[in-house]
Protein backbone atom coordinates (compact mmCIF):
# COMPACT_ATOMS: atom_id res chain seq x y z
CA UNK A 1 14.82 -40.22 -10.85
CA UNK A 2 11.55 -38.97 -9.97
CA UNK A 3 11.19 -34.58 -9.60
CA UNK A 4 10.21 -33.10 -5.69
CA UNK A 5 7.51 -31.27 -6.30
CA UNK A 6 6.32 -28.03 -4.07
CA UNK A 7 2.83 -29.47 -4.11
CA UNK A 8 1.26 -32.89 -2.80
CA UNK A 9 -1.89 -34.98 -3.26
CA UNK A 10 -5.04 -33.30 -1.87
CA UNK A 11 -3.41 -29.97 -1.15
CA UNK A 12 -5.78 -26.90 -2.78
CA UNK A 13 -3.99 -24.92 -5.67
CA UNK A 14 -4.45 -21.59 -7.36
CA UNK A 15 -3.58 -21.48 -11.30
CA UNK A 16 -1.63 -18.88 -11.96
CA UNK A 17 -0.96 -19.25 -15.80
CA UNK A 18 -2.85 -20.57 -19.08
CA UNK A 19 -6.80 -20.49 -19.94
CA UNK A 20 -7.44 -21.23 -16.35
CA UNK A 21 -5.85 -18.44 -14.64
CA UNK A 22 -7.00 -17.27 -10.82
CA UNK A 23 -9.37 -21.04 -11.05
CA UNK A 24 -8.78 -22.88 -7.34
CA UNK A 25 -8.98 -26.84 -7.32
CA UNK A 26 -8.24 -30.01 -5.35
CA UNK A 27 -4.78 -31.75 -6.86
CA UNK A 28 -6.13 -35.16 -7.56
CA UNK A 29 -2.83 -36.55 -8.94
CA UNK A 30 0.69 -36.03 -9.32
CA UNK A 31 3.07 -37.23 -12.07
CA UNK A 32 6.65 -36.37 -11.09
CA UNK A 33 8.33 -37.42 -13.63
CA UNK A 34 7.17 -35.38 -16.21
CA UNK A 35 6.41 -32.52 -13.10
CA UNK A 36 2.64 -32.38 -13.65
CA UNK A 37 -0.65 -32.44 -11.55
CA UNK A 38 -3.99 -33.08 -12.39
CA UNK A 39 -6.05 -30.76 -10.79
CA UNK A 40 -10.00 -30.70 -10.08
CA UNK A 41 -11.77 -28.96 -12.67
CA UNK A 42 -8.73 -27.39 -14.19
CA UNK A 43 -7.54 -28.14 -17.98
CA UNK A 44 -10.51 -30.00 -18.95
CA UNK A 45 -10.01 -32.16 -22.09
CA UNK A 46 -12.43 -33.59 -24.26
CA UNK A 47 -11.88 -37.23 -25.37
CA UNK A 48 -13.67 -39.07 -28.36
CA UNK A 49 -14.86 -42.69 -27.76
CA UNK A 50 -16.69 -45.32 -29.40
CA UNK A 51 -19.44 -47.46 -27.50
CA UNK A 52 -17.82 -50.42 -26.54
CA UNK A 53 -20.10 -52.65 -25.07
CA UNK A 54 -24.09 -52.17 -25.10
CA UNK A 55 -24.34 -50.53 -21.55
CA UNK A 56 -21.37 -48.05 -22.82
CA UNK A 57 -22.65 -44.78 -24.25
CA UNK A 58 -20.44 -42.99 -26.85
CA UNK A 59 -19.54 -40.07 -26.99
CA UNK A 60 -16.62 -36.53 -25.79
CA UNK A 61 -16.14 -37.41 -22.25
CA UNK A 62 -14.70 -34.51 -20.44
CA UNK A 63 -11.84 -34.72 -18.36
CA UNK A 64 -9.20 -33.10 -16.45
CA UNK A 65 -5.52 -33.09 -18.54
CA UNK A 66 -2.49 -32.51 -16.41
CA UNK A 67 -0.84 -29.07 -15.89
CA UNK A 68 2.90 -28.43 -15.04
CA UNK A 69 3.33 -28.01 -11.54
CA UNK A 70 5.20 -24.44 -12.05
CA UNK A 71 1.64 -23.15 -13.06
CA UNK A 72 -0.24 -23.65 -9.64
CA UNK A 73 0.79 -22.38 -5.99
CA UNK A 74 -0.56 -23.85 -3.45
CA UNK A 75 -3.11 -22.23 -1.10
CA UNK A 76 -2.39 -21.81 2.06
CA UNK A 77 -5.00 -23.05 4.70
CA UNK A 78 -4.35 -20.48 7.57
CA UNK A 79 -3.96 -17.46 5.55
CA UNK A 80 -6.14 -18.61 2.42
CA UNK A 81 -3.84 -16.92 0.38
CA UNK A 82 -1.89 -18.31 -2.65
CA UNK A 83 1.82 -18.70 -1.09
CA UNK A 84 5.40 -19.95 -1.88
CA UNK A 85 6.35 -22.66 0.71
CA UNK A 86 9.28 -23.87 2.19
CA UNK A 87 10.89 -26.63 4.00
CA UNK A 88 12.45 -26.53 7.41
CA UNK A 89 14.02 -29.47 10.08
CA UNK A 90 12.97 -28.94 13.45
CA UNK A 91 14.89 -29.83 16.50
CA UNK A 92 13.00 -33.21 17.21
CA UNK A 93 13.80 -34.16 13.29
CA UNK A 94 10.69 -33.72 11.74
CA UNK A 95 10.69 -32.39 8.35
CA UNK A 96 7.59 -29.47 7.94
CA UNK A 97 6.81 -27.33 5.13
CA UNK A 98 5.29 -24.00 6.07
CA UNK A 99 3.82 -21.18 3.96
CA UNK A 100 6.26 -18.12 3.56
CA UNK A 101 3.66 -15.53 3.82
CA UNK A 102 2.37 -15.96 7.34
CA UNK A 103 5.09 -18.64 8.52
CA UNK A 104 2.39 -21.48 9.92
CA UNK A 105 3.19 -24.90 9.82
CA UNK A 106 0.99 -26.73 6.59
CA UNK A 107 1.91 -30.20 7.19
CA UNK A 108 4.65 -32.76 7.73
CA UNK A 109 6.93 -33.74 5.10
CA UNK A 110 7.15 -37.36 4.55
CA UNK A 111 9.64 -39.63 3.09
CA UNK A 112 13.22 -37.75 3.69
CA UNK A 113 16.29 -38.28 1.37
């Protein structure tokens, strides 16, 4: 069973442990089974490869390695501030998750239990 993570696809998120402490970046993936995101610019791994065609150059490619999710708070859009979030039903039955610092809405949960 996959992990709920506090974070989503496209959301923008502060690192707040590791080498890349206080860096901001776009998530571009999330693996929730292991609890990991791949964030924009953050982590960045190099990787060894061999030419493998004639167009192909060789070469350390740099790319971004995943991060545990419990290093990176999301940012909240209203407030611009990094910020725990939380999760709330409203009275029409729409799930919402909402930053805890200045209580505005951030988006619409999807996909409920």
């Amino acid at each position: 069973m996959a992990n709920k993570l506090h974070v989503k696809k496209g959301d923008t998120v502060v690192v707040i442990a590791g080498k890349d402490a206080r860096k901001k970046g776009k998530i571009l993936e999330v693996i929730p089974d292991k609890s990991k995101v791949v964030v924009e610019g953050i982590n960045i791994a190099g990787r060894h490869t061999k030419p493998k065609n004639q167009m192909q150059q060789g070469g350390i490619l740099k790319k971004e390695a995943p991060v545990h999710s419990s290093n990176v708070m999301l940012v909240c859009e209203k407030c611009g501030k990094p910020a725990r979030t939380g999760k709330k039903i409203l009275e029409s039955g729409e799930k919402i998750r909402y930053c805890k610092k200045c209580r505005e809405t951030i988006d619409t949960v999807s996909g409920s239990k």
